[in-house]
Protein backbone atom coordinates (compact mmCIF):
# COMPACT_ATOMS: atom_id res chain seq x y z
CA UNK A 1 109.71 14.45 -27.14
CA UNK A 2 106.09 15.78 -26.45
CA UNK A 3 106.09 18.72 -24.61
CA UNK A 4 102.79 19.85 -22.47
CA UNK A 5 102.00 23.14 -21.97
CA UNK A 6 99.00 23.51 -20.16
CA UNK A 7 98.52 22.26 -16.36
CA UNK A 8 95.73 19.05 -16.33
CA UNK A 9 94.87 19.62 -12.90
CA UNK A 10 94.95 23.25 -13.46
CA UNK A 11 92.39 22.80 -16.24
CA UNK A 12 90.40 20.22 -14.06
CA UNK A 13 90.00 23.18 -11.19
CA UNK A 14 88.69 25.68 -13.42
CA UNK A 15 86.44 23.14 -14.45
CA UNK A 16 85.35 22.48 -10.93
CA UNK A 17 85.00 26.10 -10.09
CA UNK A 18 82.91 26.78 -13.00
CA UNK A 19 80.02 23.85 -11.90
CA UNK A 20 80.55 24.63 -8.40
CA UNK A 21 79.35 28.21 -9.24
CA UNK A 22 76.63 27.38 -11.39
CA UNK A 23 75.30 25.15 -9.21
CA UNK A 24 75.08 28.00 -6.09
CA UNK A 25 73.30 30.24 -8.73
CA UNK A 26 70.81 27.58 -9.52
CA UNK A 27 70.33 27.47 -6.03
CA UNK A 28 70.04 31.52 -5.16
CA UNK A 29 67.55 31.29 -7.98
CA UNK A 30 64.90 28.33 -6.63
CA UNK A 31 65.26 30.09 -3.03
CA UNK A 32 64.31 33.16 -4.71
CA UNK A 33 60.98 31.29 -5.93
CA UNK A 34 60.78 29.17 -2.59
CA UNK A 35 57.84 30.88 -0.23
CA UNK A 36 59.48 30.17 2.59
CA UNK A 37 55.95 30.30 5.44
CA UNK A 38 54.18 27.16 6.47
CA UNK A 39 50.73 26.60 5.60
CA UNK A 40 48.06 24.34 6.50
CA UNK A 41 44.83 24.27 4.62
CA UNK A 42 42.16 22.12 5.38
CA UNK A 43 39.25 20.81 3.22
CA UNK A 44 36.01 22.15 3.57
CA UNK A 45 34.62 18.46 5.20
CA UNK A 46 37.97 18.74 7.89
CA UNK A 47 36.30 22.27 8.73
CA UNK A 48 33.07 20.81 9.26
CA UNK A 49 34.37 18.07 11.14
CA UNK A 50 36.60 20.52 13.76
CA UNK A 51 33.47 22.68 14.14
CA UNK A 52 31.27 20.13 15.51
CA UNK A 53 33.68 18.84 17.71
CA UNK A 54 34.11 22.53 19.11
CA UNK A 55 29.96 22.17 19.47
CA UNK A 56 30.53 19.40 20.88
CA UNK A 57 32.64 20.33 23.65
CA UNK A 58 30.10 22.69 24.91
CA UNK A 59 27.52 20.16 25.50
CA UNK A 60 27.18 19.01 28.96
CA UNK A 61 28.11 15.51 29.20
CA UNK A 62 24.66 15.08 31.55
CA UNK A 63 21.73 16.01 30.30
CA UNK A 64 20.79 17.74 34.00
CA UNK A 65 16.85 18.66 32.89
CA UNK A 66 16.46 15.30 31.95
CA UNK A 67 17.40 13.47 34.49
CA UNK A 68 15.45 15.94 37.06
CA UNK A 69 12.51 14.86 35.23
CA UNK A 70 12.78 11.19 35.51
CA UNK A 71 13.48 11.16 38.81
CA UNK A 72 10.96 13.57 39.49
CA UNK A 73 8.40 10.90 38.06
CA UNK A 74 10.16 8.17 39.67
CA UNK A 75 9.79 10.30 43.05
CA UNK A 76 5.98 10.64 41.94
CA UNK A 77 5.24 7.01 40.53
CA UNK A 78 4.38 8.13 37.60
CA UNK A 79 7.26 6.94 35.03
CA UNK A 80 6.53 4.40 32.87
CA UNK A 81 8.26 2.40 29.89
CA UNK A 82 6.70 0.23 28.23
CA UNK A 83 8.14 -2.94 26.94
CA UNK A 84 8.70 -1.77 23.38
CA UNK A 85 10.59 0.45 24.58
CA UNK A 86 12.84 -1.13 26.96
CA UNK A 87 13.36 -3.94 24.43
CA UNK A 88 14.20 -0.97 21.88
CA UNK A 89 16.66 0.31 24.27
CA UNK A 90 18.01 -3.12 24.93
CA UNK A 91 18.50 -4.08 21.37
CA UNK A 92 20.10 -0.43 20.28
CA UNK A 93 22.49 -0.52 23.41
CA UNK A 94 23.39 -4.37 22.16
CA UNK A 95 24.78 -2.85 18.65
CA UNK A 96 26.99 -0.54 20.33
């Protein structure tokens, strides 16, 4: 007859316990070296980029001198393209 002394599933439990805690102070440790704050950082071409869309935004969408001017010569008689430059215009506005 073969007689057993110690408990399996007693053994198996202390077993448990002892990975069980070694894994929550493998954890404490790495939250320890976690910095736990959000960050953003942004190339130096992203800043670029964001501060000449905030120029941007202050421009006036009409160009108000401008267009006083041309219809001040319109108003006059005296504005004037010439051909060139209409067919310049033409041909720019036709790649857009």
């Amino acid at each position: 007859m073969v007689k057993i002394t110690s408990n399996p599933s007693n053994n198996i439990a202390k077993l448990y316990q002892s990975q069980q805690n070694q894994f929550e102070r493998a954890e404490r440790a790495a939250d320890k070296n976690v910095d736990k704050h959000d960050s953003l950082h942004l190339s130096d071409q992203a800043k670029k980029i964001h501060e000449l869309i905030n120029t941007t935004k202050d421009l006036p969408d009409i160009r108000e001198e401008k267009i006083a001017q041309i219809k001040d010569q319109i108003a006059n008689k005296t504005y004037s393209v010439t051909a060139e430059q209409l067919a310049a215009k033409m041909l720019a506005t036709d790649k857009e």
